[in-house]
N, C-alpha and C. Protein backbone atom coordinates (compact mmCIF):
# COMPACT_ATOMS: atom_id res chain seq x y z
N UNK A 1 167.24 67.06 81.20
CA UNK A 1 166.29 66.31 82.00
C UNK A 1 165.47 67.30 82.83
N UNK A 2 164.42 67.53 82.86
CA UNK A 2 163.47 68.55 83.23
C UNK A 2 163.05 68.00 84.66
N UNK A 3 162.60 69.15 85.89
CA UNK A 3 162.89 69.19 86.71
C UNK A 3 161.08 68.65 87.35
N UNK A 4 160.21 67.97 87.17
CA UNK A 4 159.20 67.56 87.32
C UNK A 4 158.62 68.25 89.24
N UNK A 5 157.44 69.02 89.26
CA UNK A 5 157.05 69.41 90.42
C UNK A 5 155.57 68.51 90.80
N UNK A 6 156.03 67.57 92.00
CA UNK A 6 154.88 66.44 92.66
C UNK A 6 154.44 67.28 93.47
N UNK A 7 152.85 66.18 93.40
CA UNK A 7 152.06 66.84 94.89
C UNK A 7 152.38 67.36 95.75
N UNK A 8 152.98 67.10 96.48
CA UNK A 8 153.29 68.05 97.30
C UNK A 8 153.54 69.48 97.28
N UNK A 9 153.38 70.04 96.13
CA UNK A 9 152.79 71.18 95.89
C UNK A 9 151.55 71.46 96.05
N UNK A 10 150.68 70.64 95.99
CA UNK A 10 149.41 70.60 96.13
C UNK A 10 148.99 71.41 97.30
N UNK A 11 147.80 72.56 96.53
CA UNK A 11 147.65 73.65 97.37
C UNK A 11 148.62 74.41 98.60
N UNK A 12 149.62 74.30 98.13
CA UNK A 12 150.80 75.26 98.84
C UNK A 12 151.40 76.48 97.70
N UNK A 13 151.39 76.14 96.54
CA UNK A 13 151.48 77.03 95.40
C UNK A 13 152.79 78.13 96.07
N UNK A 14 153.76 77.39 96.82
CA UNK A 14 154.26 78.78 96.98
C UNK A 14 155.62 79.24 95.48
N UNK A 15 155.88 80.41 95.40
CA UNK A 15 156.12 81.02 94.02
C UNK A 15 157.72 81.27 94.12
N UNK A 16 158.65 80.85 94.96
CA UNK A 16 159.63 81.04 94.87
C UNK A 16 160.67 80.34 93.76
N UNK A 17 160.10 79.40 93.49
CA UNK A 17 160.59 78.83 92.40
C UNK A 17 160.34 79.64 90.77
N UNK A 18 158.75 79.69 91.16
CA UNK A 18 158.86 81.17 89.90
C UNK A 18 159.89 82.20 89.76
N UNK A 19 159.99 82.62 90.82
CA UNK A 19 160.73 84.04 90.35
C UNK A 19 162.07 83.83 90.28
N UNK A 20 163.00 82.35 90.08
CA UNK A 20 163.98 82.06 89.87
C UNK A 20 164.21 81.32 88.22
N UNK A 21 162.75 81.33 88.11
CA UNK A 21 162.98 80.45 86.90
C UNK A 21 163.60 81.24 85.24
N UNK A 22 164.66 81.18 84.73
CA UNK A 22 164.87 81.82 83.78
C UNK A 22 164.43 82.07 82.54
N UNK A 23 163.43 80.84 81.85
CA UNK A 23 162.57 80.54 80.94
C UNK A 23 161.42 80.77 81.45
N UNK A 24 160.79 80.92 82.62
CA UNK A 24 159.39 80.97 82.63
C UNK A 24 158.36 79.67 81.94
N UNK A 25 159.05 78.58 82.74
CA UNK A 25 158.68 77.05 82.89
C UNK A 25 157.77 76.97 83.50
N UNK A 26 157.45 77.19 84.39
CA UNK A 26 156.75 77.07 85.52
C UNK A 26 155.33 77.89 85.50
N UNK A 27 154.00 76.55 85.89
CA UNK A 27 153.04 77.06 85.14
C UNK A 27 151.93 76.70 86.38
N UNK A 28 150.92 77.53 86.20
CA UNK A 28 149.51 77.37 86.79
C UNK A 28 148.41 76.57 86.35
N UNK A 29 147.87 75.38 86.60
CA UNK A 29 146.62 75.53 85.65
C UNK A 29 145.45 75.90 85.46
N UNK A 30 144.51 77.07 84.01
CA UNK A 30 144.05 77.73 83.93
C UNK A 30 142.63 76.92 83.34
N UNK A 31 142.74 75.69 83.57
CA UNK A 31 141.47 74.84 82.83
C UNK A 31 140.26 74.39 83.85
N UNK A 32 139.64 73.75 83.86
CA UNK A 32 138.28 73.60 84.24
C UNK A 32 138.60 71.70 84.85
N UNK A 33 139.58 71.30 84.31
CA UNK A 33 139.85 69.82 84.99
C UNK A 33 140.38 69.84 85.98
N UNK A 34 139.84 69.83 87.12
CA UNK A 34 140.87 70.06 89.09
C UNK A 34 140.79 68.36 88.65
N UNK A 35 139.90 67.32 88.75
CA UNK A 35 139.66 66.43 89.13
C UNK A 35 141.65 65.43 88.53
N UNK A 36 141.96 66.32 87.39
CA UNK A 36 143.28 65.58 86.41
C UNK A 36 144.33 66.09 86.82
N UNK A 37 144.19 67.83 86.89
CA UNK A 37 145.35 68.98 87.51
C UNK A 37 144.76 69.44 88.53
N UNK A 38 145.17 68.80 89.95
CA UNK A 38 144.83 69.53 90.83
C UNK A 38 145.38 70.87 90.87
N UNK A 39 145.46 71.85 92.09
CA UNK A 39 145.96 72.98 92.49
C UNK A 39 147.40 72.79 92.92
N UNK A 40 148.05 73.03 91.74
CA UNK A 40 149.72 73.00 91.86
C UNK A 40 150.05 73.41 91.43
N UNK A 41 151.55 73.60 91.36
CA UNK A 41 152.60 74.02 89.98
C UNK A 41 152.82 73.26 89.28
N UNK A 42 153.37 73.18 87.77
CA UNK A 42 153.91 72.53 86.83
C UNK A 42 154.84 72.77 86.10
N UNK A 43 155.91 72.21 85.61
CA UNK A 43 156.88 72.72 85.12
C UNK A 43 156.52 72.09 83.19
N UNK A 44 156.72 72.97 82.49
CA UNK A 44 156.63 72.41 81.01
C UNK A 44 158.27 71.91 80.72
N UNK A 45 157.88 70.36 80.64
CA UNK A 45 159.57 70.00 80.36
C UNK A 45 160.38 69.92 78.96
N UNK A 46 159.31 70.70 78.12
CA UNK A 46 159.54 71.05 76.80
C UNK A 46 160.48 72.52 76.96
N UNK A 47 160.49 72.81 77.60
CA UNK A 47 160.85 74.44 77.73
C UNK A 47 161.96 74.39 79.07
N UNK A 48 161.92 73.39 79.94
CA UNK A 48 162.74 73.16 81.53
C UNK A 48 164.18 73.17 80.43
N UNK A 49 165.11 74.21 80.98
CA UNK A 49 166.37 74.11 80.70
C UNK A 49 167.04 73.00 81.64
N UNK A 50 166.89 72.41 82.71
CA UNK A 50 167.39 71.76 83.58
C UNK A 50 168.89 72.45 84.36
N UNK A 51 168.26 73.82 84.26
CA UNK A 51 169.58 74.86 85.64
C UNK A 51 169.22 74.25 87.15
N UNK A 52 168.16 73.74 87.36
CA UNK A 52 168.12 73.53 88.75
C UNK A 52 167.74 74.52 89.69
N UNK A 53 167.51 75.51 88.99
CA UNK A 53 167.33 76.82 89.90
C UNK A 53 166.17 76.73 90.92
N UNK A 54 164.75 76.24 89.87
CA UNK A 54 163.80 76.20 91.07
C UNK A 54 163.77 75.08 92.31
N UNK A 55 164.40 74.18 92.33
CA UNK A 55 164.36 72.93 93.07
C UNK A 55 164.86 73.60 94.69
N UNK A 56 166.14 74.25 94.81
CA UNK A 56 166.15 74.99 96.27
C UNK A 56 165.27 75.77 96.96
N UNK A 57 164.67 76.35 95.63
CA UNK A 57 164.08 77.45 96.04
C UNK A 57 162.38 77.28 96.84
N UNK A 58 162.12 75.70 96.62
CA UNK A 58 160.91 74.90 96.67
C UNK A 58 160.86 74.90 98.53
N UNK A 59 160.14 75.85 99.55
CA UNK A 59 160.19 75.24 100.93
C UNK A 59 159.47 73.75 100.73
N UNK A 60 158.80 73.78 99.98
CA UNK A 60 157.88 72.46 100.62
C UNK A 60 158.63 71.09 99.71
N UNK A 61 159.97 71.14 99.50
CA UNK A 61 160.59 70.35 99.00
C UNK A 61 159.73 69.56 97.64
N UNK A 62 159.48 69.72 96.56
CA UNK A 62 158.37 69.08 95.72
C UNK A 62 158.85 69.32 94.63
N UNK A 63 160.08 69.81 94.30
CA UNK A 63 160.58 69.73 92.89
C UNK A 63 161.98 68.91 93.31
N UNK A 64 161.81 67.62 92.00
CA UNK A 64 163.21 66.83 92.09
C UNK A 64 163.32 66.82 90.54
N UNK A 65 164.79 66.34 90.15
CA UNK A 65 164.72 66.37 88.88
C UNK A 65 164.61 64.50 88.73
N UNK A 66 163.82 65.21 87.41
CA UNK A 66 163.14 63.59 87.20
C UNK A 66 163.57 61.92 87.78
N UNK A 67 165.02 61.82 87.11
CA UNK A 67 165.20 60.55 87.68
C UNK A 67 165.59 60.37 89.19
N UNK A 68 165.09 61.49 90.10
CA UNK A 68 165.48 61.42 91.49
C UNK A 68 164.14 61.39 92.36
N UNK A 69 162.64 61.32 91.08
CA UNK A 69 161.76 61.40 91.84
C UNK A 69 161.50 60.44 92.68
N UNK A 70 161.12 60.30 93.74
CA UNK A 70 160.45 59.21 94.39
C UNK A 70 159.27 58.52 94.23
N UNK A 71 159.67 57.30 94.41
CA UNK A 71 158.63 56.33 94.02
C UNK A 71 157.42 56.54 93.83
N UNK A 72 157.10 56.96 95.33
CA UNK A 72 155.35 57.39 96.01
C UNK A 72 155.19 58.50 94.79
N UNK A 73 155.72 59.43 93.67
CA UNK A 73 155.40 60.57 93.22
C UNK A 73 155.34 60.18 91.56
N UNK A 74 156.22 59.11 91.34
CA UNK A 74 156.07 59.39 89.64
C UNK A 74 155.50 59.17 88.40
N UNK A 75 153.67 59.29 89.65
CA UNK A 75 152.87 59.36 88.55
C UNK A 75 153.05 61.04 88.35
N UNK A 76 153.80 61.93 89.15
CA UNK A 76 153.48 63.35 88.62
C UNK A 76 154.03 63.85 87.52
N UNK A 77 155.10 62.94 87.40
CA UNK A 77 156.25 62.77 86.26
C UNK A 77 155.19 63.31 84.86
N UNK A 78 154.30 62.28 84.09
CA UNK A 78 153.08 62.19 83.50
C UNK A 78 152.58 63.58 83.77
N UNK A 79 152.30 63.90 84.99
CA UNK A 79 151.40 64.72 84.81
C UNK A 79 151.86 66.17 84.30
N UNK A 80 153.75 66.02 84.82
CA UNK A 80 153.77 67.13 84.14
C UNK A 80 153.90 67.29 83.21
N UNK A 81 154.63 66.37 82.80
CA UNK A 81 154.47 66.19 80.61
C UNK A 81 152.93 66.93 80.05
N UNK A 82 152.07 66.26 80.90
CA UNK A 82 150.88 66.81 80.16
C UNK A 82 150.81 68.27 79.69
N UNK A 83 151.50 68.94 80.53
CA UNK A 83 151.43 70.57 80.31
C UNK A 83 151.60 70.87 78.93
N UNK A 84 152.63 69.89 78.26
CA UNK A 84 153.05 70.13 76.61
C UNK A 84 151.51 69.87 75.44
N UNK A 85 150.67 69.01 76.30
CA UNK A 85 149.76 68.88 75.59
C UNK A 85 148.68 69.59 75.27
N UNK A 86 148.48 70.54 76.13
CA UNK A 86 146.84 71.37 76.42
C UNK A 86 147.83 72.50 76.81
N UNK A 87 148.72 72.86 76.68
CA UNK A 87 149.52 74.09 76.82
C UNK A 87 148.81 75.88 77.05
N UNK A 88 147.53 75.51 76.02
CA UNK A 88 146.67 76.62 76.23
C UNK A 88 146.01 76.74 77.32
N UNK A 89 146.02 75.85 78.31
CA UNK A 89 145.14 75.93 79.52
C UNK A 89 146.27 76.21 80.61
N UNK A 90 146.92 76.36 80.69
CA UNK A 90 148.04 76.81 81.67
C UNK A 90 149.11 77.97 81.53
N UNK A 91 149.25 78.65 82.47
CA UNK A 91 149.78 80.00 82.24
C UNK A 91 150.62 80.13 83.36
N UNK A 92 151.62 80.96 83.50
CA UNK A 92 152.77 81.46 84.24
C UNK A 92 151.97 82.22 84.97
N UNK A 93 152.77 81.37 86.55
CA UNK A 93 152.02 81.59 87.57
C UNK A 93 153.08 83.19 88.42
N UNK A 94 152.29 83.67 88.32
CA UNK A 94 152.62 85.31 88.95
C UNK A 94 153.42 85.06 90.66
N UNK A 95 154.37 85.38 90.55
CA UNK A 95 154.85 85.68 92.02
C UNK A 95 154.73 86.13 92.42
N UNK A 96 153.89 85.69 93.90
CA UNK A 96 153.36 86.17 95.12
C UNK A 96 154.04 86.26 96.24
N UNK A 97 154.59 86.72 97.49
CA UNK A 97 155.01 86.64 98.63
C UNK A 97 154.28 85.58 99.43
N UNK A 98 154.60 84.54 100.05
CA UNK A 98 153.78 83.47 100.92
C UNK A 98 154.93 83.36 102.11
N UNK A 99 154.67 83.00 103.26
CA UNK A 99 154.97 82.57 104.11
C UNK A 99 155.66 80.96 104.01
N UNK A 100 156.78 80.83 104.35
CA UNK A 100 157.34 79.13 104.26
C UNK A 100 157.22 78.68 105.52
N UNK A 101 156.73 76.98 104.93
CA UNK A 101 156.05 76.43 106.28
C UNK A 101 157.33 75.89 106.51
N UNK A 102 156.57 75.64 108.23
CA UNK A 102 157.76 75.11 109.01
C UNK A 102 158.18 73.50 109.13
N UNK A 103 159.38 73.33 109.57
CA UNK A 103 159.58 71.94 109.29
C UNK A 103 158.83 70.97 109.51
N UNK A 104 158.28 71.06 110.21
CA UNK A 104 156.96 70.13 111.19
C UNK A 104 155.45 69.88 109.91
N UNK A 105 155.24 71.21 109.44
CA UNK A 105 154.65 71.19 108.49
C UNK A 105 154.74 70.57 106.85
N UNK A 106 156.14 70.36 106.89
CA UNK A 106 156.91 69.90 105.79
C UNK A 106 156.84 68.56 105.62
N UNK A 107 157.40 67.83 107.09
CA UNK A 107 157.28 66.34 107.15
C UNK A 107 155.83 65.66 107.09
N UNK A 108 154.78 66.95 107.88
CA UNK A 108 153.36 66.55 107.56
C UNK A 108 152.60 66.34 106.20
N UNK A 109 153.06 66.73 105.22
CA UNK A 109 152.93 67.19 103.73
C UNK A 109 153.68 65.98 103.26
N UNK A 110 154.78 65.53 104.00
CA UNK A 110 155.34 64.25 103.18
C UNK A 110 154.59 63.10 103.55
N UNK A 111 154.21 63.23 104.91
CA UNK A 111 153.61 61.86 105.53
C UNK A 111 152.03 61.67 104.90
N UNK A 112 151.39 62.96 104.37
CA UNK A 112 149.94 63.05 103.87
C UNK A 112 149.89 62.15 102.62
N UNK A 113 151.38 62.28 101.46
CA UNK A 113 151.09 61.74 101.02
C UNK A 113 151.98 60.00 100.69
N UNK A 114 152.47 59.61 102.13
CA UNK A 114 152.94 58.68 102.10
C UNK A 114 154.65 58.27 101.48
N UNK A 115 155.35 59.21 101.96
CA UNK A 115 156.60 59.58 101.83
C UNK A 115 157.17 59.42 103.13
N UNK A 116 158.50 58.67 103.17
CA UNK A 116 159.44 58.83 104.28
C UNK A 116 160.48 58.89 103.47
N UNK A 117 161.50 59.38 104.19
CA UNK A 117 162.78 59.89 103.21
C UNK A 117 163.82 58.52 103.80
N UNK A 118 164.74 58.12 103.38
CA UNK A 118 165.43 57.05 103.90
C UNK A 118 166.59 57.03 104.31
């Protein structure tokens, strides 16, 4: 069961989950559609071994494995499947050093997109 990464990645791109990933799942997208793939990560769940590795490693909490996604998120479910489809437009996203936001920032990122935890 492949480990699906929601918005809430959205423009935070941080890479710690990359550099844990053992298959090199975890993808950028390199295409010309923002309006379909915004600025996030994606995991190809054709290739997701389901180790779980990147999901801790996520500060901005945004990787769950699939059947744990939350409601408010699983249209991202879809979106990450898509990666299997247009595969040529997305590429392994290079690990960068970023700064992890702080908790305050975290809950703000959940509340943006209409998430409370229960």
């Amino acid at each position: 069961m492949p480990w699906p990464i929601t918005r809430l990645c959205i423009d935070c791109l941080d890479t710690g989950c990359v550099s844990v990933c053992p298959v090199d799942c975890i993808y950028e997208y390199a295409g010309e559609d923002r309006a379909s793939f915004p600025n996030q990560l994606y995991i190809n769940p054709d290739e997701c071994i389901d180790c779980g590795a990147c999901e801790p490693e996520c500060p901005w909490q945004a990787i769950f494995e699939e059947p744990a996604v939350p409601e408010v998120f699983k249209d991202d479910i879809a979106l990450n499947h898509k990666t299997t489809e247009i595969a040529d437009q997305f590429k392994v996203k290079a690990f960068q050093q970023t700064d992890h936001p702080t908790s305050e920032q975290i809950a703000a990122n959940k509340a943006k997109w209409g998430w409370t935890e229960s």
